[in-house]
C-alpha atoms as a PDB file:
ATOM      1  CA  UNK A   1      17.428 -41.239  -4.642  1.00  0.00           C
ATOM      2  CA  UNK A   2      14.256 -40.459  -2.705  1.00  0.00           C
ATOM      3  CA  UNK A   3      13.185 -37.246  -2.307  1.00  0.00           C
ATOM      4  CA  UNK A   4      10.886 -35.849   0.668  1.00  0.00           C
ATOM      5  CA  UNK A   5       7.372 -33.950   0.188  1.00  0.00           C
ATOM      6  CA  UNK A   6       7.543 -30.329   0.799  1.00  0.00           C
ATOM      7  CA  UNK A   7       5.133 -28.046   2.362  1.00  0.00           C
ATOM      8  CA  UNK A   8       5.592 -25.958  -0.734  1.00  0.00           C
ATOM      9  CA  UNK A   9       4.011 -22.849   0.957  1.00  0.00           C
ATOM     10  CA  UNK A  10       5.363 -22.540   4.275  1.00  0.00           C
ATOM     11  CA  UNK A  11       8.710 -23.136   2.408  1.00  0.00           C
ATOM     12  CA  UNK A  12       8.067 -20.180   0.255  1.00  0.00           C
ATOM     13  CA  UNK A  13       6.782 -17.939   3.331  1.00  0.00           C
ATOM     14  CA  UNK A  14       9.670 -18.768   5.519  1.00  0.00           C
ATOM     15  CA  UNK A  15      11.889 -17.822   2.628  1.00  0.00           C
ATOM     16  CA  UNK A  16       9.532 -14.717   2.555  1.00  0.00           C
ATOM     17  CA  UNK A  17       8.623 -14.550  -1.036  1.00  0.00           C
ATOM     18  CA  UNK A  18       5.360 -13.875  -2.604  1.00  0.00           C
ATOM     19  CA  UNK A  19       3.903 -16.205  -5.075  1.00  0.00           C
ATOM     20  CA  UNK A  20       4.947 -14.403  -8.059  1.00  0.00           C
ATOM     21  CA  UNK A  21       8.594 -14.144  -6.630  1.00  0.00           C
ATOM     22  CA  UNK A  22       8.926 -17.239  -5.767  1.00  0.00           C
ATOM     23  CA  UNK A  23       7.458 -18.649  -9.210  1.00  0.00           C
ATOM     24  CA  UNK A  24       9.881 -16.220 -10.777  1.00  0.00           C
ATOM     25  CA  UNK A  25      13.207 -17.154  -8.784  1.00  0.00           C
ATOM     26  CA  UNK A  26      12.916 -20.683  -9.603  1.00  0.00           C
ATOM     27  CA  UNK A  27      11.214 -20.939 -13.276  1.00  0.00           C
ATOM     28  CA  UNK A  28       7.661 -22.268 -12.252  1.00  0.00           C
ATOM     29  CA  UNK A  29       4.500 -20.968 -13.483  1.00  0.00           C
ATOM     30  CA  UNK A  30       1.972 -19.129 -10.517  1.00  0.00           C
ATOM     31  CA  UNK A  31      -0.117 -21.368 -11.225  1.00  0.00           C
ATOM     32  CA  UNK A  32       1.605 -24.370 -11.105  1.00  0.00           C
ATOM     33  CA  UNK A  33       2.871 -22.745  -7.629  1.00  0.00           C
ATOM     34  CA  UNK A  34      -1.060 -22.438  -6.400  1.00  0.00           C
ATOM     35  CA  UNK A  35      -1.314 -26.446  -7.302  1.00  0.00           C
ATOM     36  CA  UNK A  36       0.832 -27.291  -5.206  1.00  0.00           C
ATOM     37  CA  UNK A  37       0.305 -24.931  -2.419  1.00  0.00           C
ATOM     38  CA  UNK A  38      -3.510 -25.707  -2.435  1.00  0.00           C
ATOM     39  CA  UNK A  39      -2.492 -29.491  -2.530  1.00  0.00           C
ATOM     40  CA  UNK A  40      -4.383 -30.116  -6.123  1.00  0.00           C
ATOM     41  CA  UNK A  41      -0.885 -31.258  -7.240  1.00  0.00           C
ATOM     42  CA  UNK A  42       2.312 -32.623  -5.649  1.00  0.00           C
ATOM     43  CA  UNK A  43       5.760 -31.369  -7.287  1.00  0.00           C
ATOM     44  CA  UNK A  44       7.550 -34.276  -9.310  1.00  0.00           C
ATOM     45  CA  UNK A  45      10.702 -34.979 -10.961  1.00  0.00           C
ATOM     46  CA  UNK A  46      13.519 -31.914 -11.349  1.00  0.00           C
ATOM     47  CA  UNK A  47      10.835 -29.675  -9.226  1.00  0.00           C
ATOM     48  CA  UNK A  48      10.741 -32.114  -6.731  1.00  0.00           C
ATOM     49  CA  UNK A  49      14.257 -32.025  -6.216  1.00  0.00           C
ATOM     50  CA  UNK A  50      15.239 -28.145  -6.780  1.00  0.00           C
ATOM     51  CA  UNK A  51      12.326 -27.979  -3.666  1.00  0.00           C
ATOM     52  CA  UNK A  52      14.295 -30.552  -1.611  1.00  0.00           C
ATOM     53  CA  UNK A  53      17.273 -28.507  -2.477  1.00  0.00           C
ATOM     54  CA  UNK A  54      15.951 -25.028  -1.446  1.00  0.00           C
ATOM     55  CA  UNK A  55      14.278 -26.421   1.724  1.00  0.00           C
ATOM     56  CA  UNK A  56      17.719 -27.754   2.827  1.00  0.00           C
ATOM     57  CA  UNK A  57      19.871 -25.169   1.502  1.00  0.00           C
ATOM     58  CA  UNK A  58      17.826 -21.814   1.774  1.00  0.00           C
ATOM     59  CA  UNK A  59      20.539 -19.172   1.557  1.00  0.00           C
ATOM     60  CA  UNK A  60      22.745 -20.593  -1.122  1.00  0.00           C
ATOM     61  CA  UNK A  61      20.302 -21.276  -3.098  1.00  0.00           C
ATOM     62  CA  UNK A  62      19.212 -17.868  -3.214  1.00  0.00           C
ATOM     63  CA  UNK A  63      22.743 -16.560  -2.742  1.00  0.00           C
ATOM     64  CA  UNK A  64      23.353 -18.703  -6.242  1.00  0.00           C
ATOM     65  CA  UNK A  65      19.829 -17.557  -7.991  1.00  0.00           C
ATOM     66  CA  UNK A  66      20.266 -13.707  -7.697  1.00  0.00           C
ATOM     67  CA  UNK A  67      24.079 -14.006  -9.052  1.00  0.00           C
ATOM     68  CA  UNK A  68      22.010 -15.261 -12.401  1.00  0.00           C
ATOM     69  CA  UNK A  69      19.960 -12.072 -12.310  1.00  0.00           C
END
């Protein structure tokens, strides 16, 4: 499977999350989050894919994330 880029911020401001939320709900570090929002670094592999996932699927993928809380 290929997987599409993802505007990594303007996914996590649509979803309306702050950096630190956002790094929290889905297991990332902040400052792997501010790579890839500055454009430094590209998300790759599993991340890649959980982003694809989230982009596509916004509110059961949060629906499913705060059941794990």
């Amino acid at each position: 499977h290929e997987f599409n880029a993802i505007d990594v911020k303007n996914l996590r401001t649509k979803i309306g999350m702050s950096q630190n939320e956002f790094a929290s709900a889905f297991g990332i570090s902040v400052a792997t989050l501010r790579h890839w929002e500055r454009g430094d670094r590209t998300p790759q592999g599993p991340a890649l894919v959980l982003l694809n996932v989230v982009a596509k699927e916004q509110q059961a993928a949060l629906k499913r994330l705060s059941k794990q809380v």
